[in-house]
C-alpha atoms as a PDB file:
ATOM      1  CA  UNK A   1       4.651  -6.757   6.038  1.00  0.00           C
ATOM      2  CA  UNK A   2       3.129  -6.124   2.741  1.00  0.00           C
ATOM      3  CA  UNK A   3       1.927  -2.688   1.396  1.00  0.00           C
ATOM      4  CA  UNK A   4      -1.858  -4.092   1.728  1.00  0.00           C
ATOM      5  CA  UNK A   5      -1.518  -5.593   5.409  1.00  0.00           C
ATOM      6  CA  UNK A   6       0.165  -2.049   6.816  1.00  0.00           C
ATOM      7  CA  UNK A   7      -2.523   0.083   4.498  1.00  0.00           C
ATOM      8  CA  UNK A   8      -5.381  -2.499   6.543  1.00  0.00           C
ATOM      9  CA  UNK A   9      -3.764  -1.936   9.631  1.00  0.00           C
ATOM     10  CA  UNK A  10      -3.742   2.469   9.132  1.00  0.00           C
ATOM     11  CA  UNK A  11      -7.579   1.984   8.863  1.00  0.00           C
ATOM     12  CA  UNK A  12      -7.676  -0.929  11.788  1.00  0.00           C
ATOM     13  CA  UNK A  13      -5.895   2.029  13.727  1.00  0.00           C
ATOM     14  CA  UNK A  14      -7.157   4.529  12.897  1.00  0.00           C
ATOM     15  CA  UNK A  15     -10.909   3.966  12.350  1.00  0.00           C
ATOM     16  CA  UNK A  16     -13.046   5.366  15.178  1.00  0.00           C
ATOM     17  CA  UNK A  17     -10.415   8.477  15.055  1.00  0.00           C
ATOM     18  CA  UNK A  18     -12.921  11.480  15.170  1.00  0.00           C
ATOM     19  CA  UNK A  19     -11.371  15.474  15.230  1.00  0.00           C
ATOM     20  CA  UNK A  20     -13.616  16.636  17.576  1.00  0.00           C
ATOM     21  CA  UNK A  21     -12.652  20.333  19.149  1.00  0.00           C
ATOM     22  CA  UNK A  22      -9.085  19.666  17.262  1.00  0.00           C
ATOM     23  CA  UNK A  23      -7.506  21.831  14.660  1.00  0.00           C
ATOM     24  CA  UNK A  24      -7.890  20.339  11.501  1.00  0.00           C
ATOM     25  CA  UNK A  25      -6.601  21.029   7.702  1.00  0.00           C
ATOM     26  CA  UNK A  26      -8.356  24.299   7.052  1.00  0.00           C
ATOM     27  CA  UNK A  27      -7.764  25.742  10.432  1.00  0.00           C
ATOM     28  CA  UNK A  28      -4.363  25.039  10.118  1.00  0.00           C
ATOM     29  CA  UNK A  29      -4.010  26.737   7.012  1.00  0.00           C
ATOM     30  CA  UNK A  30      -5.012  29.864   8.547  1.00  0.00           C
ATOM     31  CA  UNK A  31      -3.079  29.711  11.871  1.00  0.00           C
ATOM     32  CA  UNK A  32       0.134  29.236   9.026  1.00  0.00           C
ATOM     33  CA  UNK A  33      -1.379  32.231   7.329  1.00  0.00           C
ATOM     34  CA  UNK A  34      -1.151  34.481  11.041  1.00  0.00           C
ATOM     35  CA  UNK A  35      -5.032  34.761  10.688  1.00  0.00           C
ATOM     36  CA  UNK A  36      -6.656  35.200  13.988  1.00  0.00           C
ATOM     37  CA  UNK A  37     -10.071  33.162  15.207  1.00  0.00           C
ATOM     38  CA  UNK A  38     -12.603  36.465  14.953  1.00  0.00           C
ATOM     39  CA  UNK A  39     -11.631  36.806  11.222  1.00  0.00           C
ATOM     40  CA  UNK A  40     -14.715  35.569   8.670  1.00  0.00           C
ATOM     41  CA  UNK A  41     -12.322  34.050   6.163  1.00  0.00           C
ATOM     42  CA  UNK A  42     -10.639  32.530   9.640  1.00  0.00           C
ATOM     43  CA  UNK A  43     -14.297  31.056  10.353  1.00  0.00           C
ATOM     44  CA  UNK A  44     -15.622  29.928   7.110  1.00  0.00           C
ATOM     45  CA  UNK A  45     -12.638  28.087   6.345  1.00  0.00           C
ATOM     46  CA  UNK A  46     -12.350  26.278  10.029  1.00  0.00           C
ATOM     47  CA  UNK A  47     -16.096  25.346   9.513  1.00  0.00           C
ATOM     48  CA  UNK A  48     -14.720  23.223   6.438  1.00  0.00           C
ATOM     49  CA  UNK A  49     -12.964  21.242   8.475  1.00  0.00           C
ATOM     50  CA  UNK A  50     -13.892  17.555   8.610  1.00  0.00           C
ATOM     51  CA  UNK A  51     -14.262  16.007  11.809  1.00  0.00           C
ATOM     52  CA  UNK A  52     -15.689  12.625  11.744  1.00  0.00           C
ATOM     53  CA  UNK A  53     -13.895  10.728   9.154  1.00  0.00           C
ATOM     54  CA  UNK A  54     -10.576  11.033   8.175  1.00  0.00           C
ATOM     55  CA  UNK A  55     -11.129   8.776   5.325  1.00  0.00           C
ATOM     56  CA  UNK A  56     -13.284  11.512   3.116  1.00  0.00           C
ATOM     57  CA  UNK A  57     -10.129  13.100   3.340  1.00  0.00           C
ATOM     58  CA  UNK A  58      -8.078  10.865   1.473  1.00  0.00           C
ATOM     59  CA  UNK A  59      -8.833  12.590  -1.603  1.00  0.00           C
ATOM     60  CA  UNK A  60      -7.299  15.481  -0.917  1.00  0.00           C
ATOM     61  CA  UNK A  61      -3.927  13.711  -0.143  1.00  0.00           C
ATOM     62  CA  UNK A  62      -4.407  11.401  -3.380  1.00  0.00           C
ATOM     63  CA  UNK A  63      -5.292  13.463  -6.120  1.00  0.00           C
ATOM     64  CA  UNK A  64      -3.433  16.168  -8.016  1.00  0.00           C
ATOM     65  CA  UNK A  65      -6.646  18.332  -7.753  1.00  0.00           C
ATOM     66  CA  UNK A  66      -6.357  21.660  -6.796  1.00  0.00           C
ATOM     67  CA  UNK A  67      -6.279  21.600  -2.628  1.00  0.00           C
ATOM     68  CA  UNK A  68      -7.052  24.865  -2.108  1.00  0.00           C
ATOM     69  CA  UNK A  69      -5.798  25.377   1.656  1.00  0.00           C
ATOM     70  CA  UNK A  70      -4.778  22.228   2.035  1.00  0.00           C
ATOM     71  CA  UNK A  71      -0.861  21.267   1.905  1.00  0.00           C
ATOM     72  CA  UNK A  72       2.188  19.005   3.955  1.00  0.00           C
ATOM     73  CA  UNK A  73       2.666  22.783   5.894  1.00  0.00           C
ATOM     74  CA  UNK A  74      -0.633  22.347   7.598  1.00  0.00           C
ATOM     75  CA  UNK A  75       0.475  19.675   9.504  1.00  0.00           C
ATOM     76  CA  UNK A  76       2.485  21.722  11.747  1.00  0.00           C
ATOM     77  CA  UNK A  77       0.064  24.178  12.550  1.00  0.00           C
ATOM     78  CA  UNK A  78      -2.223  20.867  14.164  1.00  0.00           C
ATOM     79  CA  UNK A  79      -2.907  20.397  18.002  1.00  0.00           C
ATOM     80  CA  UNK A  80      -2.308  16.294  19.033  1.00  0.00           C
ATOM     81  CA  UNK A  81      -5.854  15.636  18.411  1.00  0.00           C
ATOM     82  CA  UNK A  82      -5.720  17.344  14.284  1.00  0.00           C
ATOM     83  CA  UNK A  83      -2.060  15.302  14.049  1.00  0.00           C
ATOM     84  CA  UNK A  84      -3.917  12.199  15.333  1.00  0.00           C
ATOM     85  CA  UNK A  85      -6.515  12.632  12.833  1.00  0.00           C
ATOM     86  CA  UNK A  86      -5.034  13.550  10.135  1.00  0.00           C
ATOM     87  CA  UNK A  87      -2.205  10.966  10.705  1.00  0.00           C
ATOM     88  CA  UNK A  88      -3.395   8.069   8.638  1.00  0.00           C
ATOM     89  CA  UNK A  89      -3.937  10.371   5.519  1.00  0.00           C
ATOM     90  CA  UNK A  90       0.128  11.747   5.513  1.00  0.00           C
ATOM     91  CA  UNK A  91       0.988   8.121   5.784  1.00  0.00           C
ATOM     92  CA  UNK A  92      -1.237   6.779   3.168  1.00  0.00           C
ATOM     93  CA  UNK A  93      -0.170   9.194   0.759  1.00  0.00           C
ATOM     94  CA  UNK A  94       3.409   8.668   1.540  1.00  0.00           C
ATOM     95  CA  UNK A  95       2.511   4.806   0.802  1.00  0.00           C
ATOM     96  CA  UNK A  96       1.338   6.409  -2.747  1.00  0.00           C
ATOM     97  CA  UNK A  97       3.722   5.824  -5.367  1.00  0.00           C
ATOM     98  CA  UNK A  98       3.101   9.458  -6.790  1.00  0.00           C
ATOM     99  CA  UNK A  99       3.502  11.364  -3.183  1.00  0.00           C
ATOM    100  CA  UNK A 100       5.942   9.411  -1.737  1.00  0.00           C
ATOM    101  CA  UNK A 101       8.742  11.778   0.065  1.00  0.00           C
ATOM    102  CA  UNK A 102       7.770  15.409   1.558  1.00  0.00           C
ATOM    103  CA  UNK A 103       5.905  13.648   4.478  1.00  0.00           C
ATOM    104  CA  UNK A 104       5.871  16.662   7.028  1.00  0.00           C
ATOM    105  CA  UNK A 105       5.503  13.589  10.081  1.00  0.00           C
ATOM    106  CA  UNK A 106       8.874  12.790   9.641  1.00  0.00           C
ATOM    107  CA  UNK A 107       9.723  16.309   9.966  1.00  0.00           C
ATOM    108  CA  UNK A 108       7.875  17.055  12.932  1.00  0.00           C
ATOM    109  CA  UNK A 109       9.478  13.758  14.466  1.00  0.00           C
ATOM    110  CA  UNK A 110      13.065  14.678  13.444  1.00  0.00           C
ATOM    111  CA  UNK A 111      13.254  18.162  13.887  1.00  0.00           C
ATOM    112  CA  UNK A 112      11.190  18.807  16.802  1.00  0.00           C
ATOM    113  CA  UNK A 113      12.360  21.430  19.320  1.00  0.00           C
ATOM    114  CA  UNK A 114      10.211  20.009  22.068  1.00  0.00           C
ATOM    115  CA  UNK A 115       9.400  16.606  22.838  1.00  0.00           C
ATOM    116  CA  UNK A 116       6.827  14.803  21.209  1.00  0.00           C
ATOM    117  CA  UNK A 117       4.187  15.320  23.321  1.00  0.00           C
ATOM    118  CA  UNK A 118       1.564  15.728  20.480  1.00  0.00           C
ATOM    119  CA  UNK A 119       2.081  11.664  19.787  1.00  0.00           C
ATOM    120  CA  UNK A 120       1.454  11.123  23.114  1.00  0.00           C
ATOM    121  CA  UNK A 121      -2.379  10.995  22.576  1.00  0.00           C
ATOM    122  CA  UNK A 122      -1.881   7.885  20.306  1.00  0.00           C
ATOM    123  CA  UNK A 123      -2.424   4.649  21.905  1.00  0.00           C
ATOM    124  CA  UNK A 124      -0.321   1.607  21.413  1.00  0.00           C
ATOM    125  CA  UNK A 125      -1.913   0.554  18.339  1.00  0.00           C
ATOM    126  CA  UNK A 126      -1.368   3.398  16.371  1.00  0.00           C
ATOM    127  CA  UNK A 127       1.875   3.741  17.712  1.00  0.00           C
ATOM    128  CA  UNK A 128       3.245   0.292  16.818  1.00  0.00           C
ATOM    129  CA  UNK A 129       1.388   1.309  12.906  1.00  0.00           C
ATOM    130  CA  UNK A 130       3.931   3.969  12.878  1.00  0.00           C
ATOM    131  CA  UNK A 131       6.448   1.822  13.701  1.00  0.00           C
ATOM    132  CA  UNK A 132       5.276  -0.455  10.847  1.00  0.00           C
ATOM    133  CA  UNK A 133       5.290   2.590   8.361  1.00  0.00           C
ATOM    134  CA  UNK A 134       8.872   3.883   9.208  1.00  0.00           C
ATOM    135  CA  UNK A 135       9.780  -0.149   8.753  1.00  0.00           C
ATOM    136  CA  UNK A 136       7.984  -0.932   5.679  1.00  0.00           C
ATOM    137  CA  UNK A 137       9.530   2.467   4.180  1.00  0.00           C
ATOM    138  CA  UNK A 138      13.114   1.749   5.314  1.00  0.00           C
ATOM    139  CA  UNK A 139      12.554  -1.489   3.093  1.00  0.00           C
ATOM    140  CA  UNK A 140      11.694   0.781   0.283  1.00  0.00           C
ATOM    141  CA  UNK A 141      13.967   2.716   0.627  1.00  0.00           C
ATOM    142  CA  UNK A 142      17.146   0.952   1.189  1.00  0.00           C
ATOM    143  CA  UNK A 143      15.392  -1.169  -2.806  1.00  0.00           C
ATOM    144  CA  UNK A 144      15.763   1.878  -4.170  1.00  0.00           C
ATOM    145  CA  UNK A 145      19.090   2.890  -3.025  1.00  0.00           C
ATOM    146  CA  UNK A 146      17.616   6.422  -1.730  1.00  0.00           C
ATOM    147  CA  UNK A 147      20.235   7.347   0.736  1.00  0.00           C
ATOM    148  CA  UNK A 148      18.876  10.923   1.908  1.00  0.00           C
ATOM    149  CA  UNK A 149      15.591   9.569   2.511  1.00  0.00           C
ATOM    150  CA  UNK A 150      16.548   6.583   4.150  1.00  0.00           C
ATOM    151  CA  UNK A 151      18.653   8.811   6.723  1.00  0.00           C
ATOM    152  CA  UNK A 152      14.922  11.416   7.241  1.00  0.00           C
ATOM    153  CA  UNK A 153      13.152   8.332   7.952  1.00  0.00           C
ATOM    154  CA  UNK A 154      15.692   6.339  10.162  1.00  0.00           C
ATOM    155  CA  UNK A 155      16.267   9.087  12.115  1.00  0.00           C
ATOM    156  CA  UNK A 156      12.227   9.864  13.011  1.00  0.00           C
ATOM    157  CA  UNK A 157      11.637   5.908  13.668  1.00  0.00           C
ATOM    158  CA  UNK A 158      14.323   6.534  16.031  1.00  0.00           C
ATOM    159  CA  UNK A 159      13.373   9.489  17.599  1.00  0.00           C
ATOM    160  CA  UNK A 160      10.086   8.164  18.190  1.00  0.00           C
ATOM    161  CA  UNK A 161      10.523   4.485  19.375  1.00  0.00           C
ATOM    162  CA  UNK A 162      13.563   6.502  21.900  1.00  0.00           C
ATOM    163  CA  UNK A 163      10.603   8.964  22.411  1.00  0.00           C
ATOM    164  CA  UNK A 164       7.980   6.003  23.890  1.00  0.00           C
ATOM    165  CA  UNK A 165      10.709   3.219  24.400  1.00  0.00           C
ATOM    166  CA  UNK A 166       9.467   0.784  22.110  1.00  0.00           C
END
C-alpha cells in the first residue's frame, strides 16, 4: 500500500466520524490539567471543541503553530467516541514526515492496563485502516533501520489484531 492509498483510506474511514457528546482535544486538556466540569476556564475551553469534522483539525496536528491546549497527552484523557474521532488526525500526522514518532495510539495500545475497550466502538473498516497504518509503518520503519520504533509499533499491531482477532 502506498502512502496516498492508506492516507485515502483514513478519510474513506473515517469520514462521517462526528464527536458528538465525546470528549474531545480541549476537554481533554483540562481533565489532564485535574480541572473539574463547573470550572469557566473548564467550560470555555470544552466549548472549543470540534465535533463535526475531524478534518478542520488537521491543522493543529500539521503545523508547528502554537496549539495552545492541544498536545499527543490529550489523547489519553479521550472517552472511545473523542479516540474515535480524533483517530485519523494522530495517524495522519504520524504519516507526516516532520511528526512522525511520539504517536500516543501506540502507547495507549501497548501500554494499556485494561483492555482495549475504547477501540471497540470502531467498526471493521477502521479497524482493518489501523491495521494498514501499523503495516505501512513497519515498512518504514524496518527502511530506515529504526529498531526502537519498529519494536513500539510491532508490539501495538499486535496487541490490537490479538485484541479483535484479526
Amino acid at each position: 500500500m502506498t502512502s496516498e492509498e492508506l492516507i485515502n483510506s483514513i478519510y474513506n474511514a473515517f469520514k462521517d466520524v462526528k464527536l458528538e457528546e465525546g470528549i474531545g482535544l480541549y476537554e481533554a486538556d483540562c481533565l489532564d490539567d485535574y480541572l473539574i466540569p463547573t470550572d469557566p476556564v473548564y467550560i470555555s475551553w470544552k466549548e472549543k471543541d470540534e465535533r463535526e469534522s475531524w478534518e478542520s483539525l488537521l491543522p493543529l496536528f500539521l503545523t508547528d503553530q502554537s496549539r495552545g491546549r492541544v498536545h499527543s497527552s490529550n489523547y489519553f484523557f479521550m472517552d472511545a467516541k473523542g479516540k474515535c474521532f480524533h483517530l485519523p488526525c494522530y495517524l495522519l500526522q504520524d504519516l507526516d514526515e516532520k511528526y512522525k514518532g511520539n504517536n500516543p495510539i501506540i502507547t495507549d495500545i501497548t501500554y494499556k492496563s485494561k483492555p482495549l475497550l475504547d477501540y471497540e466502538i470502531l467498526n471493521v473498516l477502521q479497524k482493518q485502516v489501523v491495521i494498514d497504518f501499523f503495516d505501512y509503518k513497519l515498512e518504514e520503519l524496518i527502511r530506515d533501520d529504526d529498531d526502537f520504533d519498529l519494536e513500539r509499533y510491532d508490539q501495538a499491531k499486535e496487541a490490537f489484531k490479538t485484541y479483535f482477532s484479526l
